[in-house]
Structure formats: C-alpha cells, structure tokens
Protein backbone atom coordinates (compact mmCIF):
# COMPACT_ATOMS: atom_id res chain seq x y z
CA UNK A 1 0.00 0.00 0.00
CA UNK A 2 3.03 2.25 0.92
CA UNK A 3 4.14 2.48 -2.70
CA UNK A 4 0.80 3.87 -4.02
CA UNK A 5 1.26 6.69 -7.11
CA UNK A 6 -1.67 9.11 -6.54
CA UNK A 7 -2.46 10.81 -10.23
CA UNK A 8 -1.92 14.51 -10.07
CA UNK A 9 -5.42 15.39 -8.31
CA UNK A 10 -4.90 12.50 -5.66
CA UNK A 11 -1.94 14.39 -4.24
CA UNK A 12 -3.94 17.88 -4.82
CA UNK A 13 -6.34 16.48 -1.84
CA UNK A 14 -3.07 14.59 0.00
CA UNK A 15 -1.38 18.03 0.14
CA UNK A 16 -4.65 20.33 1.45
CA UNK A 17 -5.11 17.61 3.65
CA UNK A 18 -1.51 17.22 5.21
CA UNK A 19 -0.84 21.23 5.38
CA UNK A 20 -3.62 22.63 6.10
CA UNK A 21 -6.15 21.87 9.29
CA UNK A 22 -9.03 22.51 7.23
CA UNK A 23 -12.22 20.22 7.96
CA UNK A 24 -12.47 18.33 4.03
CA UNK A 25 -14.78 16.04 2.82
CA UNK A 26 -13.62 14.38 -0.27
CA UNK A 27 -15.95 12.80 -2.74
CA UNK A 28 -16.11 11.41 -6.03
CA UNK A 29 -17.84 8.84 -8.72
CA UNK A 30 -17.06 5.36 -8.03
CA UNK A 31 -13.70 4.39 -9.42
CA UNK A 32 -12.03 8.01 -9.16
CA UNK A 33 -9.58 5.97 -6.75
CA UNK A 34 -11.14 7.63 -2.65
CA UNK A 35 -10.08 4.22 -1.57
CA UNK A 36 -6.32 4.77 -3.01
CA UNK A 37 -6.30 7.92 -1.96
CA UNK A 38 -7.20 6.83 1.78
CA UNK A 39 -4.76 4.01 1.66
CA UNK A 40 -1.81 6.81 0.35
CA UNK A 41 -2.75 8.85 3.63
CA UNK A 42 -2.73 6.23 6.14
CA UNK A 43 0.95 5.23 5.03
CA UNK A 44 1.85 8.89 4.57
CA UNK A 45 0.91 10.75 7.23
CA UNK A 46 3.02 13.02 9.19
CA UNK A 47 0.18 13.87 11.58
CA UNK A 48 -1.14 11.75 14.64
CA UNK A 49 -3.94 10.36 12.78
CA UNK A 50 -7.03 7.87 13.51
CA UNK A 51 -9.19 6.24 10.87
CA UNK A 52 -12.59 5.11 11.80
CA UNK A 53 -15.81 3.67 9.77
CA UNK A 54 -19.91 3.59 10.79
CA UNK A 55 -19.60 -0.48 10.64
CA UNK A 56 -16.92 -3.17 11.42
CA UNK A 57 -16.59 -4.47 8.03
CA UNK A 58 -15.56 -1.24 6.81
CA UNK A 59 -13.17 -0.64 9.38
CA UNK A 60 -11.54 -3.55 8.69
CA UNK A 61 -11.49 -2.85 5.32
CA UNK A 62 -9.38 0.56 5.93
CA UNK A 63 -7.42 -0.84 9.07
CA UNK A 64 -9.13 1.38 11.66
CA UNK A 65 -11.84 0.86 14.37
CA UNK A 66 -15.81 1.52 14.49
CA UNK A 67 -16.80 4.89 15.31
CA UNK A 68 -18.52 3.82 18.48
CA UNK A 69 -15.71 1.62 19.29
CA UNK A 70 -12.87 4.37 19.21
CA UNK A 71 -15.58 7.20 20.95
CA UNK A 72 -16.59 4.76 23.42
CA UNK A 73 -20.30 5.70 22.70
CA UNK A 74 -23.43 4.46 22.90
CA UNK A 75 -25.51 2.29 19.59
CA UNK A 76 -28.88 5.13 18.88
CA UNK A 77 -29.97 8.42 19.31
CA UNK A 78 -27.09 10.37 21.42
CA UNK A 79 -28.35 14.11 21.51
CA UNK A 80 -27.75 15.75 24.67
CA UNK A 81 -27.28 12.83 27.13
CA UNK A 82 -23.86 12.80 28.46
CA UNK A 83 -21.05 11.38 27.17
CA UNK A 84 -18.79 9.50 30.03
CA UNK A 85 -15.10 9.15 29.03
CA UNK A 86 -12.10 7.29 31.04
CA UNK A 87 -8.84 8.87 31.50
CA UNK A 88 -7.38 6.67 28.87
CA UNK A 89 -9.57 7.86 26.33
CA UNK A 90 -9.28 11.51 26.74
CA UNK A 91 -5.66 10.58 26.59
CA UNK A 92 -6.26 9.08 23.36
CA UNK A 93 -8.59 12.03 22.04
CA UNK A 94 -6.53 14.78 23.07
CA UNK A 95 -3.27 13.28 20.95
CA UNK A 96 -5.27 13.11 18.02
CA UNK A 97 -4.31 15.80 15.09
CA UNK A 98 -6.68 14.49 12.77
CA UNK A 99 -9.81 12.25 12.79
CA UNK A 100 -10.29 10.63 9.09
CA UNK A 101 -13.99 8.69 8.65
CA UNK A 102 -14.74 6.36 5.58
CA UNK A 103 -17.95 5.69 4.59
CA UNK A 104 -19.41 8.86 5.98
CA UNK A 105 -22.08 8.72 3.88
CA UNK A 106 -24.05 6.16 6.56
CA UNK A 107 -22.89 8.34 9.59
CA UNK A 108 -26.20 10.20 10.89
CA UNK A 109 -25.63 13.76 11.70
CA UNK A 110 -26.42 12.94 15.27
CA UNK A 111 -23.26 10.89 15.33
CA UNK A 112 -21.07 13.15 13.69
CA UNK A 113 -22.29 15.77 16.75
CA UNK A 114 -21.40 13.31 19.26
CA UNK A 115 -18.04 13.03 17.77
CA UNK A 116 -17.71 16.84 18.19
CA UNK A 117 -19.27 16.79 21.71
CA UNK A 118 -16.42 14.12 22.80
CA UNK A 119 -13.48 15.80 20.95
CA UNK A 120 -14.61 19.25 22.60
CA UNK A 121 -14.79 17.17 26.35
CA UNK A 122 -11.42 15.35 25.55
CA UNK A 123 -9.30 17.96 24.74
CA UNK A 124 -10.98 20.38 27.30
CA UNK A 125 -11.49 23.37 24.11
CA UNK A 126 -15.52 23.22 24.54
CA UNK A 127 -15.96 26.23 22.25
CA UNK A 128 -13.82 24.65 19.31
CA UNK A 129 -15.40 22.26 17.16
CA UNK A 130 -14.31 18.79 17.35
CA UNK A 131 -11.88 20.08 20.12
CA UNK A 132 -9.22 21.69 17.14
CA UNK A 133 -8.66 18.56 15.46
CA UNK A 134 -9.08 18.08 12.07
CA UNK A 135 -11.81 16.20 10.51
CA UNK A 136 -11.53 14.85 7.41
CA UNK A 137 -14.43 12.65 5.49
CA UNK A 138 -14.60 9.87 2.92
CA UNK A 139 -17.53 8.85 1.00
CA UNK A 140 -20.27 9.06 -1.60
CA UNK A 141 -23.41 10.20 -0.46
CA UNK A 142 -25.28 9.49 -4.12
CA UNK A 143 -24.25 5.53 -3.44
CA UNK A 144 -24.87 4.71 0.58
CA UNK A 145 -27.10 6.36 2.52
CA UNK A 146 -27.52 6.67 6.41
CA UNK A 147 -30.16 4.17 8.16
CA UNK A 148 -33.37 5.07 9.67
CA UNK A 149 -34.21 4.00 12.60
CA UNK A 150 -37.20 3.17 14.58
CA UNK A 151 -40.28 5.49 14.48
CA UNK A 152 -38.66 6.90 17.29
CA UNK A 153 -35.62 7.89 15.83
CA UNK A 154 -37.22 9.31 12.82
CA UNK A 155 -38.95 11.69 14.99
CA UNK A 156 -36.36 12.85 16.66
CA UNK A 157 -34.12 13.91 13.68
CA UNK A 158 -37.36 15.26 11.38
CA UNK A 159 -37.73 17.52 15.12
CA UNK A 160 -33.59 18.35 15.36
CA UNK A 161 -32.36 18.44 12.19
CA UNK A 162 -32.44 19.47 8.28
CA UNK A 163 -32.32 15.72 7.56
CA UNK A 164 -30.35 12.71 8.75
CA UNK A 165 -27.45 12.99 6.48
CA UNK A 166 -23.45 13.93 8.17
CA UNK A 167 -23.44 17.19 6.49
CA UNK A 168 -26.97 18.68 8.45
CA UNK A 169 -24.91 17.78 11.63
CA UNK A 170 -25.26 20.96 13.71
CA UNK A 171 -21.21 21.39 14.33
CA UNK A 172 -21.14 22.55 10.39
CA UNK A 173 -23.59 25.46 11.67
CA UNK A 174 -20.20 27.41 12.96
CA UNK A 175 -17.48 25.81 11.09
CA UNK A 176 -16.91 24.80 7.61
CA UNK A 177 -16.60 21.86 5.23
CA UNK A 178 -14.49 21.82 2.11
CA UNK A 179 -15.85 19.52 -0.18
CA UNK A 180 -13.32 18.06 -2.47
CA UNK A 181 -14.31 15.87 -5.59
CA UNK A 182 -12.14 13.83 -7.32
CA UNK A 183 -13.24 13.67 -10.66
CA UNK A 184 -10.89 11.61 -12.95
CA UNK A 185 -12.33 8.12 -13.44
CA UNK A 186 -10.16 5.20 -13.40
CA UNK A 187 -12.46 1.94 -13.43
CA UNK A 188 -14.39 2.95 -16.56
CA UNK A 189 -12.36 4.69 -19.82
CA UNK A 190 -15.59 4.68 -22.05
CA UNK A 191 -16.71 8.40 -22.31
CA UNK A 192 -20.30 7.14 -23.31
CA UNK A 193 -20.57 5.17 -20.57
CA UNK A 194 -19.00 7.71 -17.85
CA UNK A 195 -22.15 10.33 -19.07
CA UNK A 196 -24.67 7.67 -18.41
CA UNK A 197 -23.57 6.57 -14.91
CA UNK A 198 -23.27 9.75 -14.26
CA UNK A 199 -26.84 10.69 -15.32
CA UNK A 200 -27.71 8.18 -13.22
CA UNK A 201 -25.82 9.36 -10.20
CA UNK A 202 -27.64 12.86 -10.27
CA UNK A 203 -30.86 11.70 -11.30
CA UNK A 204 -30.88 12.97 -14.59
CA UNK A 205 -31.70 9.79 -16.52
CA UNK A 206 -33.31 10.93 -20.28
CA UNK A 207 -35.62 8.46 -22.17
CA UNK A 208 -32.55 8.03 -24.68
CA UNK A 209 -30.21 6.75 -21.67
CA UNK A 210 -32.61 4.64 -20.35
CA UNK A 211 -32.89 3.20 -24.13
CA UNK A 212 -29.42 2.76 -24.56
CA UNK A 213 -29.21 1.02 -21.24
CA UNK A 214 -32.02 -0.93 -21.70
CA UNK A 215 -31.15 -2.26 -24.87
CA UNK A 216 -27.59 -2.95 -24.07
CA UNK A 217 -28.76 -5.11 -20.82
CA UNK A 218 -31.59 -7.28 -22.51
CA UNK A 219 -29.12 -9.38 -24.53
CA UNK A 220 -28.95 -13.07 -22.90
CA UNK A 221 -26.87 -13.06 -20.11
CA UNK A 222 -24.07 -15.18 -20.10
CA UNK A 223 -23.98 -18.69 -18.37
CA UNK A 224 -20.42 -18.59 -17.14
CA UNK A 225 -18.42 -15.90 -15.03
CA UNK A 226 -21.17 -13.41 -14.75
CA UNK A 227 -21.64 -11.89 -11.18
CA UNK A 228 -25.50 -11.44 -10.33
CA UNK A 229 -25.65 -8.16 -8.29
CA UNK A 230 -29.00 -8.53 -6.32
CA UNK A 231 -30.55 -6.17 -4.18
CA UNK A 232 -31.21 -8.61 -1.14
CA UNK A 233 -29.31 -11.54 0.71
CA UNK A 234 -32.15 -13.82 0.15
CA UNK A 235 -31.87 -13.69 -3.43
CA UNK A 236 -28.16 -13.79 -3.17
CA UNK A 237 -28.20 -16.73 -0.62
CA UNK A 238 -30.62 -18.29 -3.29
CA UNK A 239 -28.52 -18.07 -5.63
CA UNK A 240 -25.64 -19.54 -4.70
CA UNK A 241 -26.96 -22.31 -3.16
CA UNK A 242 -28.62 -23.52 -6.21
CA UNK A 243 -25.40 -22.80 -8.60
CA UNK A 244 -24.00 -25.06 -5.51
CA UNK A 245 -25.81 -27.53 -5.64
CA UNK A 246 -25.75 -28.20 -9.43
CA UNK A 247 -21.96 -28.82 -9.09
CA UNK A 248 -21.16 -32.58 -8.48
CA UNK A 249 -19.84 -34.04 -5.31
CA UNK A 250 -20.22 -33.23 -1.81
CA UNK A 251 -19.07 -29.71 -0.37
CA UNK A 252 -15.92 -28.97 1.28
CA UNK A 253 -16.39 -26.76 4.61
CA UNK A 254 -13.35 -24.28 5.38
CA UNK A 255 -14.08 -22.87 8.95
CA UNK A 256 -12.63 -19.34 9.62
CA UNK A 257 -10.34 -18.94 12.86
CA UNK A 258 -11.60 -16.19 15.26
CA UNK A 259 -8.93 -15.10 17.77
CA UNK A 260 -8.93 -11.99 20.39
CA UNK A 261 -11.72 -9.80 21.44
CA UNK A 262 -13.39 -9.74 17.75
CA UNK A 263 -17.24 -9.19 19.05
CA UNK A 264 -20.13 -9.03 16.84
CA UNK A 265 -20.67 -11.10 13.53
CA UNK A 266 -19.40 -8.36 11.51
CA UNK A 267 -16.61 -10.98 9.83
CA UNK A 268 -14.88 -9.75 6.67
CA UNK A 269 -16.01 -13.04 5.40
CA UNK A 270 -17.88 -16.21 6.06
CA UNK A 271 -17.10 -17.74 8.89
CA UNK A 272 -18.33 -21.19 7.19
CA UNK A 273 -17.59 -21.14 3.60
CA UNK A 274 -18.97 -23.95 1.95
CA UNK A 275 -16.87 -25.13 -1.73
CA UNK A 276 -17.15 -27.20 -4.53
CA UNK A 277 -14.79 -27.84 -7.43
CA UNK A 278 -16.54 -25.74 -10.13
CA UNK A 279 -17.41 -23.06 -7.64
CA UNK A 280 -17.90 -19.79 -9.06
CA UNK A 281 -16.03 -17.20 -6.29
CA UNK A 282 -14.88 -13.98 -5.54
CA UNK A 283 -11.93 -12.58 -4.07
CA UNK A 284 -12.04 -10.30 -0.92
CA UNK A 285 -8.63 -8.97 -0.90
CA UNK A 286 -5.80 -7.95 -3.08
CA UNK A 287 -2.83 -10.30 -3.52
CA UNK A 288 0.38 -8.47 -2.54
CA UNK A 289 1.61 -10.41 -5.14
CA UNK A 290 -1.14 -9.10 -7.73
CA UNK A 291 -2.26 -11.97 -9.12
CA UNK A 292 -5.64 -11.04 -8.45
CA UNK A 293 -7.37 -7.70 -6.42
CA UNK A 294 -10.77 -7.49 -4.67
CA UNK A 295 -13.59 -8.41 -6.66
CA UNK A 296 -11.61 -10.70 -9.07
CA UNK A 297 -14.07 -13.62 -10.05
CA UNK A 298 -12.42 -16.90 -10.32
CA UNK A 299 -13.33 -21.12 -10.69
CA UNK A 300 -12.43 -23.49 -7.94
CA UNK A 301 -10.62 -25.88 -9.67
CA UNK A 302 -8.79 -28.12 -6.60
CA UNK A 303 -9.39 -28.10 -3.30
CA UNK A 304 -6.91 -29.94 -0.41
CA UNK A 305 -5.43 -28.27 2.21
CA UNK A 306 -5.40 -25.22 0.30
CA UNK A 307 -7.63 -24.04 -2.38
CA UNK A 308 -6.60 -23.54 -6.11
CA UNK A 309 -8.65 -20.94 -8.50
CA UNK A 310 -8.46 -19.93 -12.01
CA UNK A 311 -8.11 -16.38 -12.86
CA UNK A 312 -8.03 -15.02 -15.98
CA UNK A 313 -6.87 -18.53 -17.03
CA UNK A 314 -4.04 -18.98 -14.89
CA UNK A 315 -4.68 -20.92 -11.57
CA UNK A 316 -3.46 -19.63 -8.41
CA UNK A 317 -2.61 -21.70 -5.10
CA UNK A 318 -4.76 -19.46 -2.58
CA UNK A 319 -3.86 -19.53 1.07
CA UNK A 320 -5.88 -18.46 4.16
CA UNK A 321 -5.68 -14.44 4.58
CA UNK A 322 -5.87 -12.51 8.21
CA UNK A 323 -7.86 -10.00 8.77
CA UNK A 324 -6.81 -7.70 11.98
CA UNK A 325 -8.67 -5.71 14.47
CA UNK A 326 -7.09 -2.68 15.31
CA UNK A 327 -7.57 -0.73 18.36
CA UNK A 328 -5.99 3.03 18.99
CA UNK A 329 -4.66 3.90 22.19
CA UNK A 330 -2.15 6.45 23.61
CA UNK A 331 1.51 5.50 24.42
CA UNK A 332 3.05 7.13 27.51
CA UNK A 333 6.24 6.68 26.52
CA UNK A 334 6.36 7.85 23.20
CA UNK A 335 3.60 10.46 23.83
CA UNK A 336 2.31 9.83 20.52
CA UNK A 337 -1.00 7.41 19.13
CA UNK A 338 -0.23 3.46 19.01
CA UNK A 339 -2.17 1.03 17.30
CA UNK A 340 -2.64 -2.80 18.56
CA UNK A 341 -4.24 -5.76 17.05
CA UNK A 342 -6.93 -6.80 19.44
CA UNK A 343 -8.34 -9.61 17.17
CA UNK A 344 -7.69 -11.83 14.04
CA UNK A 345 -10.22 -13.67 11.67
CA UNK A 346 -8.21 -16.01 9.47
CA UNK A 347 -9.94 -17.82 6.26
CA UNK A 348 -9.79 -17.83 2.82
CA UNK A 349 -10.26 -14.37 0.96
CA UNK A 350 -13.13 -15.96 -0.92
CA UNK A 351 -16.77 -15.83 -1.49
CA UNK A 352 -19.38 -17.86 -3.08
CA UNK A 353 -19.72 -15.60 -6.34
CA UNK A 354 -22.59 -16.79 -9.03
CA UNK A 355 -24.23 -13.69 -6.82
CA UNK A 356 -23.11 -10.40 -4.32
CA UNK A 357 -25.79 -7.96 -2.72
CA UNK A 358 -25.51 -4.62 -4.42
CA UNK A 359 -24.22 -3.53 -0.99
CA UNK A 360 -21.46 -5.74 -0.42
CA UNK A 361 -20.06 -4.85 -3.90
CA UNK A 362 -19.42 -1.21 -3.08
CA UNK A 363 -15.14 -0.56 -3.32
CA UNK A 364 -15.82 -3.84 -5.97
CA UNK A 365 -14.84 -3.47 -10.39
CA UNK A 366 -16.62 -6.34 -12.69
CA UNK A 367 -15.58 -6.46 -16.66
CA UNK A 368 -19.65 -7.50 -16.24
CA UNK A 369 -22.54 -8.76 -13.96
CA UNK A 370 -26.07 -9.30 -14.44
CA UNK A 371 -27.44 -6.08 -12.64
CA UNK A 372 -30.91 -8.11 -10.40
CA UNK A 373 -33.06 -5.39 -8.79
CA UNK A 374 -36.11 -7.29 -8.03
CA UNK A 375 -39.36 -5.97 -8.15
CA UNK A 376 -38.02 -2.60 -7.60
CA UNK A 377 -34.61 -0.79 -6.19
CA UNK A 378 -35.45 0.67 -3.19
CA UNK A 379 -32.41 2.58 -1.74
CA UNK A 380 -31.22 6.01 -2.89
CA UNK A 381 -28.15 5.37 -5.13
CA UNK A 382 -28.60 1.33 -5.21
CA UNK A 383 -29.07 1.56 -9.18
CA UNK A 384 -26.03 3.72 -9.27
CA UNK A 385 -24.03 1.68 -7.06
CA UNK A 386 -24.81 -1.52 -9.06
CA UNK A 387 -24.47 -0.33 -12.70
CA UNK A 388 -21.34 1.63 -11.64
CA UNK A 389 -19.16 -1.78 -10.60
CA UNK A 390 -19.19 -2.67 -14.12
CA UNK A 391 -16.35 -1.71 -16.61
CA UNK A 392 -17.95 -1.11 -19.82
CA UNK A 393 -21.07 -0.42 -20.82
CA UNK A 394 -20.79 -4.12 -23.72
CA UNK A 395 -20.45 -5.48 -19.70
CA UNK A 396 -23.69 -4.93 -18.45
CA UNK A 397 -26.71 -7.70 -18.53
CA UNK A 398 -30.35 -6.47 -16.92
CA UNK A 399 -32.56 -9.32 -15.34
CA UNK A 400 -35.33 -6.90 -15.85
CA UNK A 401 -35.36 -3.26 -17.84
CA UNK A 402 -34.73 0.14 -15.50
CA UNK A 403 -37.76 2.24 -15.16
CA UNK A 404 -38.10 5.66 -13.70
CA UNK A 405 -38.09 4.51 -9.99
CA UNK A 406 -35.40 2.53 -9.68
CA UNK A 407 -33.79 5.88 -9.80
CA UNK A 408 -33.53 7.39 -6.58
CA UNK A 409 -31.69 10.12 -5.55
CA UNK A 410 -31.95 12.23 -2.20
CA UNK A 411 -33.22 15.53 -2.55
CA UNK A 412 -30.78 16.43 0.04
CA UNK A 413 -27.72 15.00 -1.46
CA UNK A 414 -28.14 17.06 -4.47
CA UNK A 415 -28.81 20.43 -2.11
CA UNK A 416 -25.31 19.20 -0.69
CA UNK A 417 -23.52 18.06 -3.43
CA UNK A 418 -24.17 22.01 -5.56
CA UNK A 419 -21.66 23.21 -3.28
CA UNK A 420 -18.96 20.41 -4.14
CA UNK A 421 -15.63 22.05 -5.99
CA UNK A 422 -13.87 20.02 -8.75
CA UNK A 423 -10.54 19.62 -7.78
CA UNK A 424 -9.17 21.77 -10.93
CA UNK A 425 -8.29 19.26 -14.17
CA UNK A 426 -4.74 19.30 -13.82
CA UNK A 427 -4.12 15.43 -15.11
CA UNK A 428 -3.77 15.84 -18.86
C-alpha cells in the first residue's frame, strides 16, 4: 500500500489535507480511486492520525476501528445525554491531530455531533469544534445512505435536524466543510458510458439513456463468469446455493479462525464457507503479489489443504488471509497514538460468487454482472451503485429493464452536493 502513485489530483487532496487543518470532505464517482487515496494517507501521514468507519466491516477494510468503538459511545440516538469518558480515552482524544472517517455517507448527523461533543470534552477546548482537530471525510453520499431508525428515531431527527445525512450535523452550523471531488475516473475509460452513470448518479436519466441502457442489458446473459448483483441476501443466498448444488460431489467446509476480542458477527467473510470444485467465487482482498485484487471472479478448480482458482486462465494456489482488528490507544512513553491488534479472523479471501448484494459490492470493479433489482430498487443510489461496478457499458446484462423509480436520488444530497468544488483538471 506504501508504494501507491496518486495521479496529479490525488496528491492535490493529500497536500490540502496534510498542510492545512481545514475540515475536508472528499468525494467522487465510483472508481475516481477515494479508496487509493485513503490508503496513500494512512501510510503517509506526518500527523497523529485515527481512521474510523460507521460499521466493522468497513473498518476492517481501511485498518481502523468503528466509530462507536474508538468514541466509546453508545448504539442510537445520542443528543444531549452525556457522554462518560475514562482517563485513557481523553488521553487518546486529546493526541489526536486528525480524525479521518470512511464511509461517511451512513454516519447520521447525530453521530457526527457526538463526535464533536467528545473531541470538545477530551481535549478540554468546549468552544472549538471537534476540540481543534481536524476532521476529514470519505464517502459518496449518491451511493450509501444513512439508516433510519425506529419510528422513534425518525422523529427525533425530522424535530432536530435538516435531515439525517453527516453534512446537516449541527457542528457545520459554525465551522466549515471543504468539499473536495475527485473527478478523474479510473475503473471505466468509455466516455459514453462515464455520461450515463453519471446521469444516473444525479438523477438525470433521459428516455434516450434509459434506451441505450435498456437495450444494451436485454441481450442473454451469459452462463459462465457473470456476477449477479442482487438487491437482497435472500436472493443472493438463493442463488448460490442452487449454482451449488448443481456442481457434483459433496461440499468442502473451510471454517474461519476467530482469535482476540473480535465481538459481533461483523466478519470480513464467512465464517463457514462452503466449496465445490466448479465453484464460481470472488476474491475479498488484493494479492500483494497481484495476481488477483478485490472483486476478481475466479473457478475453484482443486481443493486440499489449500484451495486452487483460475483467474483469468491462470490458476493460483490461494492460502488463508488474516484480517486484523485494530484498536488506537495512547503510548506514555512515546507520547504519541499506538495502534494494537486486538483480534484476528483467518480464512480464505473468498466468497461464493454466481451472486453479491448490491451492498457488499461497493469498493468492488466487474468487466460484467447481471445487474438483479427485483421488483423494484429501493435505496437512494442502489441503481447507481450496481451499474457503476461494471467496466464497460458491452459489460452490463439487466434481469429486468430500469424504469423511472429505480432511480432514486436524495433531494438532500443534491442540495449538498451544488456546493462540491472540482478539484481543478490538472491530469492531462
């Protein structure tokens, strides 16, 4: 990861980030590289950084901890109850120079002012926002949005605030947010297709895009190395288990090790994964070797006490990966942040593949997939999301034809989103 070249507007963002305290939230399309550019940062760094992420499979993904983990605070609602902190962790907060959150797009702006409220308490500076440090945001809030809650819940924030979303948090009422949005794309080169998904993204889908979508998806969809992209687990779970069961012979069961104080079922991945010779799958990390990345869709072709997979036509020898749980804390003796592994999930970097929930292929690139929405999509940005994995546009197959509502897009996010700056075109 160390050895990362960011393109010229990459290190635009790396730079205002690293010499400036400014609060930044940097966006972008899917495949303008917010991932790299996150990676580049947490190798990079001269400040005393923390990275944190609204769910434990995202953390993982990025190396960090949960939000609530790291804050120490409470699953719901927060508003004005009290936040109790230990010594340790106003330690902890008060080293902090900057606090970097992925996925911010599913942080609720209640959150985000309970992360202000405990930076403030920490660092004992109750009329700075987040206590002085810098906050700095990752995310796409036209592909995941934040959750509702209970009836409860939705009250509460249609009573407090604008809407749910990070950016109505009330901390941005007396400080502000750069918005920074990377805009070169770098999983799709097909100008054609670039303008659609992007139409799609902002909700500006004409009849002749739908068309050209439409017709391009209806073609038969291929019987062999085709990802479905499905909008619920059931019909994923379906899925597989009946390309499964088609294969001949009896499954092979590779059980994940667990290790340390791991909590939750939030596992990177299953912690049972059932295989079969024949077995359609997809990886779930990048090889340091890079003989395949996350996302790659391979064939089981032997399995003993390792498993072998063919890629591209070449078969690998794939060996159990470890996942680690990290946990921040603050060093005495060096003054500074330290991070620990508190926990380790070991198994294969594979997944049953013939299908993948829309969700669960976010960060993922597919030359194609077979885009499933059911009977309707029914998340803001879902369509995006899903049509967005794919490559090129000859890459895309459509169980069922788009209509008008499967294109959602929150009124808020495009209120938002208008104030956005283009990082200026400086790659040729």
């Amino acid at each position: 990861m160390s050895s990362i070249t960011l393109s010229a507007e990459q290190q635009a963002v790396f730079d205002a980030i690293e010499t400036t305290r400014d609060h930044i939230f940097v966006t972008g399309r899917a495949g303008t590289g917010k991932s790299t550019l996150l990676n580049h940062l947490a190798w990079n760094t001269s400040k005393q950084v923390v990275i944190c992420a609204p769910t434990g499979v995202a953390a993982l993904n990025v190396g960090g901890q949960t939000i609530h983990s790291l804050f120490r605070l409470p699953i719901g609602v927060i508003a004005d109850h009290e936040i109790e902190q230990s010594r340790e962790l106003r330690k902890l907060l008060a080293t902090i120079d900057t606090v970097v959150i992925d996925e911010v797009s599913m942080v609720n702006a209640d959150l985000l002012d309970a992360i202000d409220r405990s930076m403030r308490l920490a660092r004992q500076r109750p009329r700075e926002p987040f206590g002085g440090a810098q906050v700095v945001l990752f995310g796409d809030p036209y592909q995941l949005a934040p959750v509702p809650g209970d009836a409860d819940e939705r009250a509460y924030f249609e009573d407090q605030y604008r809407s749910m979303w990070f950016f109505d948090a009330k901390v941005w009422h007396n400080t502000d947010l750069l918005i920074y949005e990377l805009a070169t794309i770098h999983r799709q080169h097909e100008d054609e297709f670039k303008y659609m998904l992007n139409a799609v993204r902002h909700g500006r889908v004409t009849a002749e895009i739908a068309k050209r979508l439409n017709d391009t998806g209806a073609r038969p969809a291929p019987t062999d190395g085709a990802i479905t992209l499905a909008t619920t687990n059931v019909t994923v779970s379906r899925i597989n288990a009946t390309e499964l069961a088609k294969l001949p012979g009896r499954a092979l069961t590779a059980r994940a090790e667990v290790s340390g104080e791991f909590g939750g079922r939030a596992y990177p991945a299953d912690e049972a994964l059932e295989l079969k010779v024949g077995a359609q799958v997809m990886f779930l990390r990048n090889d340091s070797d890079q003989r395949w990345v996350n996302g790659s869709i391979g064939t089981v072709t032997k399995i003993d006490s390792t498993v072998w997979v063919e890629v591209d036509g070449e078969v690998h020898q794939v060996q159990p990966a470890v996942w680690e749980k990290y946990r921040y804390s603050y060093s005495p003796v060096t003054k500074s942040l330290k991070k620990d592994i508190v926990a380790e999930f070991t198994q294969f970097p594979l997944r049953l593949a013939w299908a993948v929930t829309i969700h669960k292929s976010q960060g993922k690139t597919y030359d194609r997939a077979i885009v499933d929405l059911g009977q309707r999509s029914f998340a803001p940005g879902q369509t995006y999301v899903a049509l967005s994995r794919i490559s090129e546009l000859e890459g895309l197959y459509l169980t069922r034809p788009l209509r008008p509502s499967d294109i959602i897009v929150d009124e808020n996010v495009l209120r938002f989103m208008e104030r956005a700056v283009a990082i200026p075109a400086i790659e040729a």
